[in-house]
Protein backbone atom coordinates (compact mmCIF):
# COMPACT_ATOMS: atom_id res chain seq x y z
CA UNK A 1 -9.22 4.68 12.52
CA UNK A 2 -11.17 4.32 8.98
CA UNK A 3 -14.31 5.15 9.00
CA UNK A 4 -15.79 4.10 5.80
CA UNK A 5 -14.22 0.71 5.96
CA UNK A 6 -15.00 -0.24 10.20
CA UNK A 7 -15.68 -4.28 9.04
CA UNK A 8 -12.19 -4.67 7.44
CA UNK A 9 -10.38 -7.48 9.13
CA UNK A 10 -7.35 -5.53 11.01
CA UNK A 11 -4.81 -6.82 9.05
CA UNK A 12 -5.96 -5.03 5.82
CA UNK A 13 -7.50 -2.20 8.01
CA UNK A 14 -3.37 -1.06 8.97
CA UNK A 15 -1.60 -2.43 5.76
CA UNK A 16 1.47 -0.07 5.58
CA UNK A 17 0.04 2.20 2.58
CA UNK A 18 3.48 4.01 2.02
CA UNK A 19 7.46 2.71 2.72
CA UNK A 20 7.31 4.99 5.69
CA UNK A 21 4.65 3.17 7.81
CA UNK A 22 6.67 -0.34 7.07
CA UNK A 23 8.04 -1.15 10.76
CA UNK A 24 11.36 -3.75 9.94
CA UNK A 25 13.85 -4.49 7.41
CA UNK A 26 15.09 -0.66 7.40
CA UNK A 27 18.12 -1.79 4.88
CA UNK A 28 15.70 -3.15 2.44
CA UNK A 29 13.64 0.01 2.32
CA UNK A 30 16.09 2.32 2.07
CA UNK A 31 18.28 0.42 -0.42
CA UNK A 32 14.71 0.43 -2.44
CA UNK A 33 13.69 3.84 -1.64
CA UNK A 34 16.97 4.80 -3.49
CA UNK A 35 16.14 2.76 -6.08
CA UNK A 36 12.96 4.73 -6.81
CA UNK A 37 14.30 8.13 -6.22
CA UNK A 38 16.61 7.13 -8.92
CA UNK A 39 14.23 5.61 -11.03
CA UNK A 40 17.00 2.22 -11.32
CA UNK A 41 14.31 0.18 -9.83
CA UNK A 42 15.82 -4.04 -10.99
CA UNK A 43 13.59 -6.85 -10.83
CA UNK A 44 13.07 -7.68 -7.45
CA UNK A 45 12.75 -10.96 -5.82
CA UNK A 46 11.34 -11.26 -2.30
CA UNK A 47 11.21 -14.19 -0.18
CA UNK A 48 10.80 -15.23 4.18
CA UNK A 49 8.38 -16.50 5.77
CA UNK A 50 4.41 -14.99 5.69
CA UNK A 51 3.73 -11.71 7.87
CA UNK A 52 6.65 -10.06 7.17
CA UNK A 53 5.89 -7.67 4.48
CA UNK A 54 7.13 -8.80 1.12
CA UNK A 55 3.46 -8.19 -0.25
CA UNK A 56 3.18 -4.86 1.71
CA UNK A 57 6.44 -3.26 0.69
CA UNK A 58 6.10 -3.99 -2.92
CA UNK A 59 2.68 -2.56 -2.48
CA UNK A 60 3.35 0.78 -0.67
CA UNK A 61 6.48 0.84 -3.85
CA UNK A 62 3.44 1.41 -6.47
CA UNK A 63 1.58 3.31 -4.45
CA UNK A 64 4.17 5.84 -4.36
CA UNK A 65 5.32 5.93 -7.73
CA UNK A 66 1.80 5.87 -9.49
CA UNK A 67 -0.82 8.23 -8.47
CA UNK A 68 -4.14 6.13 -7.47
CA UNK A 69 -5.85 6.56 -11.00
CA UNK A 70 -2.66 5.67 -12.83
CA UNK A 71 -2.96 2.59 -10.57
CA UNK A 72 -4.86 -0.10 -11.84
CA UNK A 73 -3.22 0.61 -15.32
CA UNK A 74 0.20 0.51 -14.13
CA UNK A 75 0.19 -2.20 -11.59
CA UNK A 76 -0.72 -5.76 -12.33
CA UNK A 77 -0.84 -8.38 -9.34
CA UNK A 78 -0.90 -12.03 -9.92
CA UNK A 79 -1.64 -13.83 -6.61
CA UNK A 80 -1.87 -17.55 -6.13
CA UNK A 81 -5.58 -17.77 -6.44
CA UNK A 82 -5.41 -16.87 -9.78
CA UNK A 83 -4.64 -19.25 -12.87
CA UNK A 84 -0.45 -18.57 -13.40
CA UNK A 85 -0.07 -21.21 -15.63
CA UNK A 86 1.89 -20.97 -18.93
CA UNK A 87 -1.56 -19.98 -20.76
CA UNK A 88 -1.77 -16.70 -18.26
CA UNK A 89 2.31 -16.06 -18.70
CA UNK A 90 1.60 -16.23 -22.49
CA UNK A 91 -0.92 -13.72 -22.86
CA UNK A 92 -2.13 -11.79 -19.95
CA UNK A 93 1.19 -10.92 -18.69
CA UNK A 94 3.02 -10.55 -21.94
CA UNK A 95 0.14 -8.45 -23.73
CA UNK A 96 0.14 -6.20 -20.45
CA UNK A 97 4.22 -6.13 -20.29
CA UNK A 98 4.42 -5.53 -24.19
CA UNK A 99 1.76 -2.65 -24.39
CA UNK A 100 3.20 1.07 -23.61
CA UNK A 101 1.17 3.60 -21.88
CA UNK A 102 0.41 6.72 -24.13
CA UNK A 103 0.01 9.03 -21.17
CA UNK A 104 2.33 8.09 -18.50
CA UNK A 105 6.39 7.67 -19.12
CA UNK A 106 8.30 5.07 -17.13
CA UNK A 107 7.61 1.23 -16.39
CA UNK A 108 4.54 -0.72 -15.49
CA UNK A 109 4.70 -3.24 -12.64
CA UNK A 110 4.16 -6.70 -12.34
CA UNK A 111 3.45 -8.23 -9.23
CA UNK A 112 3.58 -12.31 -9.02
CA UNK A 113 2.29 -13.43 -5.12
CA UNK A 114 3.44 -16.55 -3.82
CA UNK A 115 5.50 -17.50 -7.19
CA UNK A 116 6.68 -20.80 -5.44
CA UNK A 117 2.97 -21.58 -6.36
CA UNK A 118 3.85 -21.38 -10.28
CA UNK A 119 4.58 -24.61 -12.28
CA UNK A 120 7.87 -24.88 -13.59
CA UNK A 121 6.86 -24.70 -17.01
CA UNK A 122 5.49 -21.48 -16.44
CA UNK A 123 8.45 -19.88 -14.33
CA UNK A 124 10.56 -21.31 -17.44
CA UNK A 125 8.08 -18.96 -19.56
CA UNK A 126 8.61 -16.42 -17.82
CA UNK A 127 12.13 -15.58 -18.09
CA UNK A 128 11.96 -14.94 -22.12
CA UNK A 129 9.17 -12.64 -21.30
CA UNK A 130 10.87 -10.92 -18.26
CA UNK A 131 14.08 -10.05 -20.34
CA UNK A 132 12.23 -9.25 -23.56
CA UNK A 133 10.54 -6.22 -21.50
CA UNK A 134 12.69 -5.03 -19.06
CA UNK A 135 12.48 -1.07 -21.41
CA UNK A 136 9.18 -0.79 -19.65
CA UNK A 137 7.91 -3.31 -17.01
CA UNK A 138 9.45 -4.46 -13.88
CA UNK A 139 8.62 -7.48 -12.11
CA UNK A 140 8.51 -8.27 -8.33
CA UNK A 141 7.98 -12.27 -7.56
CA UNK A 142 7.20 -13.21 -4.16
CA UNK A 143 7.75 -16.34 -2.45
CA UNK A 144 7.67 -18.23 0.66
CA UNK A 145 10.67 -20.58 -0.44
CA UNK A 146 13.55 -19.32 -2.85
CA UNK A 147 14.03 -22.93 -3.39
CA UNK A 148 10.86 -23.51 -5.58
CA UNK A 149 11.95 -20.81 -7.52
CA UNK A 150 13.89 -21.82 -10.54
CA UNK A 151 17.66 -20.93 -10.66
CA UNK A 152 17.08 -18.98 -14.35
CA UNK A 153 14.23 -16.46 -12.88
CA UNK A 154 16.68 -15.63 -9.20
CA UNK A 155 19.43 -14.79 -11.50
CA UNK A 156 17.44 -12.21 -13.03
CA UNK A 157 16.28 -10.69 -10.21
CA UNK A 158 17.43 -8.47 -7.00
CA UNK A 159 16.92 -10.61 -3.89
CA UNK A 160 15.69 -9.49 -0.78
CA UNK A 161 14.85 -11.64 2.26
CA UNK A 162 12.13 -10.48 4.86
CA UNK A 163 13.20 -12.61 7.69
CA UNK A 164 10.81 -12.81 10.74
CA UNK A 165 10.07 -9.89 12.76
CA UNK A 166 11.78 -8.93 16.48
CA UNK A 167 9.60 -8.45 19.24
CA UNK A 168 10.71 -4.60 19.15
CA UNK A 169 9.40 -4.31 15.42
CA UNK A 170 6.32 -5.89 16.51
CA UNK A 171 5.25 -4.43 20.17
CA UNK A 172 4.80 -0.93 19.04
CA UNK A 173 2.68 -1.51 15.88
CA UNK A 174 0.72 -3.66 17.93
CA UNK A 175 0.37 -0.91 20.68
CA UNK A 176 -0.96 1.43 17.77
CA UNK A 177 -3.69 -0.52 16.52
CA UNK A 178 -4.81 -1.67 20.10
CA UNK A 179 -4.64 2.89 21.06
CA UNK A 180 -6.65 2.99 17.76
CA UNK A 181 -9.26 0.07 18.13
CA UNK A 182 -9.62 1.06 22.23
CA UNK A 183 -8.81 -2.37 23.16
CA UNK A 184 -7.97 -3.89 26.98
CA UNK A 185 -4.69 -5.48 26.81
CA UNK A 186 -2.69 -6.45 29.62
CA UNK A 187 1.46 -6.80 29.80
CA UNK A 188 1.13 -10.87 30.03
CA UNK A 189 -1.49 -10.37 26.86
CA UNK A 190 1.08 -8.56 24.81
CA UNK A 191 4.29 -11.18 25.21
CA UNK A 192 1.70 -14.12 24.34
CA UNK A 193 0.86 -12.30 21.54
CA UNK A 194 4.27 -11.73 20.50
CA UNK A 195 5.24 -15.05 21.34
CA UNK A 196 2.82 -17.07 19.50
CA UNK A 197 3.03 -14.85 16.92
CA UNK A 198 6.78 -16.15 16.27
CA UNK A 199 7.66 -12.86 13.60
CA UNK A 200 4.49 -12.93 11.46
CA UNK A 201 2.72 -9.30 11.63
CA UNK A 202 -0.51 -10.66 10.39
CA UNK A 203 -0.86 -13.56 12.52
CA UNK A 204 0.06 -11.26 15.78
CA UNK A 205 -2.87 -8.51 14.53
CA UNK A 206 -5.75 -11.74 13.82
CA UNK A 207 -4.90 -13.17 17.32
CA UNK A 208 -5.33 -9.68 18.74
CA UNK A 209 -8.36 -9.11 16.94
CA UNK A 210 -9.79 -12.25 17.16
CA UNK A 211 -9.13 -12.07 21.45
CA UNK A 212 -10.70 -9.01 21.69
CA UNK A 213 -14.00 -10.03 19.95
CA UNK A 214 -14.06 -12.69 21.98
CA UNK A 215 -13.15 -11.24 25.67
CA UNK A 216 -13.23 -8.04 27.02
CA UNK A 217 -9.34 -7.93 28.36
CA UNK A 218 -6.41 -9.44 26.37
CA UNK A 219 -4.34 -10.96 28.92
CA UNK A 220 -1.93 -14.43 28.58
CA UNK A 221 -5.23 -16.86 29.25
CA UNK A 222 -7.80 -15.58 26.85
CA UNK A 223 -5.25 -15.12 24.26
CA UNK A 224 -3.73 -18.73 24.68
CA UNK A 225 -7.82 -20.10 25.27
CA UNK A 226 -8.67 -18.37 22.26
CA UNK A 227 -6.06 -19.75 19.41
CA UNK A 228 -5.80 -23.27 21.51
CA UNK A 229 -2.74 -23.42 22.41
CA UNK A 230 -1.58 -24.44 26.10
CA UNK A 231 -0.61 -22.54 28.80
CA UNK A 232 3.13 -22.42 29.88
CA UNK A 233 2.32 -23.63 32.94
CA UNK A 234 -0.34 -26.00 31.54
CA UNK A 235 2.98 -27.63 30.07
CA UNK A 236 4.60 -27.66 33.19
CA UNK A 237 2.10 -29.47 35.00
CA UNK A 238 2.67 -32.19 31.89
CA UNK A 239 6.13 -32.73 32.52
CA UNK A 240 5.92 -32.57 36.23
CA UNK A 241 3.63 -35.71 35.95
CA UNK A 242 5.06 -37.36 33.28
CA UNK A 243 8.18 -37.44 35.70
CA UNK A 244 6.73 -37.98 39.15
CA UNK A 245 3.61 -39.73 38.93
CA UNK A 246 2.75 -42.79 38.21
CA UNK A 247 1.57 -44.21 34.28
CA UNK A 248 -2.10 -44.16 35.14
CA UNK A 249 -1.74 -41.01 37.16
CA UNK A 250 -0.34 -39.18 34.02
CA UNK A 251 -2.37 -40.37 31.50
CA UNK A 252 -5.92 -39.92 33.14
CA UNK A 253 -4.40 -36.11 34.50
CA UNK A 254 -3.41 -35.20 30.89
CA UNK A 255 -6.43 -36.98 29.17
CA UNK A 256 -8.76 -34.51 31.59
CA UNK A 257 -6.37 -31.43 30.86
CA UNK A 258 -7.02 -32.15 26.79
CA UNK A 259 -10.70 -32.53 27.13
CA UNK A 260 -11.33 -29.62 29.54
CA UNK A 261 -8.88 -27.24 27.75
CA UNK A 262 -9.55 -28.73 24.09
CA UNK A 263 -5.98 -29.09 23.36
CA UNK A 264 -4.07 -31.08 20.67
CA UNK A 265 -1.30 -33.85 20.88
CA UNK A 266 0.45 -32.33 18.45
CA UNK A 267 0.82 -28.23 20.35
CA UNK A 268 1.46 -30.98 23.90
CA UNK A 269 4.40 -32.11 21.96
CA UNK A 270 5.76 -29.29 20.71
CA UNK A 271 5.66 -27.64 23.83
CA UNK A 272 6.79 -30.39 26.11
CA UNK A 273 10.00 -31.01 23.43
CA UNK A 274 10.75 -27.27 24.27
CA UNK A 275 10.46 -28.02 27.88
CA UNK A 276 13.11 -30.66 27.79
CA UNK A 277 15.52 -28.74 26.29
CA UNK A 278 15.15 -26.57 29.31
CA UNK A 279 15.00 -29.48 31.71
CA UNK A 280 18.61 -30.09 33.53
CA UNK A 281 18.78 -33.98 32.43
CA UNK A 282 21.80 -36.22 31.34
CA UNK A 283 23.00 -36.17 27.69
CA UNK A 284 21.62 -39.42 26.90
CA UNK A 285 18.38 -39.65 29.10
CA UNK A 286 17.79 -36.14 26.52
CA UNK A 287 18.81 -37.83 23.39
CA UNK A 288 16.50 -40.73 24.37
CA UNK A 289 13.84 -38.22 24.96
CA UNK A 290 13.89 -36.45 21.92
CA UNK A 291 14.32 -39.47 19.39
CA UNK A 292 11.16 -40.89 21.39
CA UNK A 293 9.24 -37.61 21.27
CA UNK A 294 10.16 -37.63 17.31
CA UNK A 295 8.87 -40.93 16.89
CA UNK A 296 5.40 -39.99 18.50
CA UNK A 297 5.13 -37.08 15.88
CA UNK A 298 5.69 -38.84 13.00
CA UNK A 299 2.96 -41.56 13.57
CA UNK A 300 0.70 -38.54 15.16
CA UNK A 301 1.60 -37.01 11.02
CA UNK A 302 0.62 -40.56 10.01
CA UNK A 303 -3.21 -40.33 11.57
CA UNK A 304 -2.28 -42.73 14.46
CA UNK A 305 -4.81 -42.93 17.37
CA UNK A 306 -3.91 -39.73 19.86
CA UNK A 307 -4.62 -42.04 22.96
CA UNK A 308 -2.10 -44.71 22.03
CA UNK A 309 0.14 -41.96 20.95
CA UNK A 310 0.03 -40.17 24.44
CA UNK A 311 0.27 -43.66 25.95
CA UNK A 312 4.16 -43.47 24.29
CA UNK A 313 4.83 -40.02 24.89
CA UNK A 314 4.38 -41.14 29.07
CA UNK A 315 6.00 -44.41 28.49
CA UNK A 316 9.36 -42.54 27.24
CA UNK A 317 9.33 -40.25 29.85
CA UNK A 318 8.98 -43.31 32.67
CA UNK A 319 11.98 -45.07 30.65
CA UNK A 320 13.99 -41.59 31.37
CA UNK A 321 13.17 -42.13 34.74
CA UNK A 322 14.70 -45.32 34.98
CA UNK A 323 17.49 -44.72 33.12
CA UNK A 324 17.96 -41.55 35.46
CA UNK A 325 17.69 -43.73 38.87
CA UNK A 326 19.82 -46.37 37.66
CA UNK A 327 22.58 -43.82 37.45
């Protein structure tokens, strides 16, 4: 545990400060590893969804081929909070790729966060300056989506994609910081964690931290209280109403659930559409589900009233009903 830095939000706190500590994606850190013993290092392209260590790995890369004063000097990081526009590509990053560094031999580093952030203009500006100084600067872009990255900048680079982390990648990282923090965590705490965290490191390591500041045990109902989301069996309940009970029964039942629990429409639906999947119904009464369940999204994206909207989520489940005890 740091000592001189005890306020640090957990997920800077345990950022991976060399390729060793990085938990998943083993062949993309060895095939890069090799690429920096052998000083061959290409321009590198990294893209998958966030919490998986693009910005981490291309991190610990610098921090083991410059030494921490060499740093700053070597290493320049664009992120999407700063201005990237075709001014910035234009002069910051070409005066700082174009310059040589008396002291030091080999290449500088530039590091462009969330590219897919970067108007095309300026990706388009980008690829004169990229090839113009490949002698002595590298440059790693990040994204979220390879698509908003322009066809002329991913044929210049290496790609890599960091898809979303396994459960095993996850559990014992988590069960590190939670030894090192001295936090309660039960077995039912740890798979909600996992599951909610759905392969994103940083999101897993703020619900932990956020869980533990708030109770005094993480277990599966102060971690699912705590981000909002319902319970699996809250969900069950749902669909065991919205088939068996009657209209008004439902709707008052699930009205009281939302306002006690403070949930949302929109997590209701997305559980209760995973739920159905599960469910052992006919083809069609399914089909009929899910294309009413999609409607009820859509106008809940629209701004639609959530009381009308639940209205129609019951009213499709009591027309799968029928259509079930016609048959």
């Amino acid at each position: 545990m740091d000592k001189k830095t005890p306020n640090l939000p957990w997920v800077e706190k345990y950022r991976p400060k060399q390729l060793d500590d990085l938990i998943s994606h083993v062949d993309i850190i060895n095939t890069i590893r090799k690429f920096v013993s052998e000083e061959r290092l290409p321009h590198l392209l990294f893209y998958g969804p966030p919490g998986t260590g693009k910005t981490s790995t291309i991190l610990a890369v610098a921090k083991q081929i410059y030494s921490p004063k060499e740093f700053n000097s070597m290493v320049l990081e664009l992120n999407a909070s700063d201005d990237r526009g075709i001014g910035i590509v234009r002069n910051q990053i070409l005066s700082f790729a174009s310059t040589r560094t008396i002291f030091k031999s080999g290449f500088k580093i530039v590091i462009l966060d969330e590219a897919d952030a970067m108007t095309r203009d300026a990706q388009n500006a980008l690829r004169r300056v990229i090839e113009k100084f490949t002698e002595n600067t590298r440059f790693c872009i990040i994204c979220n989506y390879l698509s908003k990255i322009i066809p002329a900048l991913q044929s210049r680079c290496t790609r890599f994609r960091f898809g979303p982390l396994g459960t095993e990648q996850m559990v014992p990282r988590l069960e590190y910081v939670i030894q090192q923090e001295g936090v309660k965590v039960t077995p039912d705490g740890m798979t909600a964690l996992v599951t909610l965290a759905c392969g994103d490191m940083r999101k897993a390591l703020n619900i932990l931290q956020s869980t533990s500041m708030a109770y005094d045990q993480v277990n599966e109902e102060n971690v699912y209280t705590c981000v909002g989301h319902p319970l699996s069996r809250d969900i069950e309940n749902i669909v065991n109403w919205v088939l068996n009970d009657s209209f008004s029964t439902s709707y008052n039942n699930i009205m009281h659930l939302k306002s006690a629990k403070g949930l949302a429409l929109q997590d209701i639906l997305t559980e209760v559409h995973q739920f159905v999947h599960r469910v052992d119904l006919p083809v069609h009464v399914r089909i009929h589900l899910l294309e009413k369940l999609a409607d009820v999204e859509y106008r809940l994206a629209s701004g639609t009233s959530e009381k009308i909207q639940l209205s129609s989520m019951i009213a499709a489940f009591q027309l799968a009903r029928n259509l079930i005890t016609k048959e």
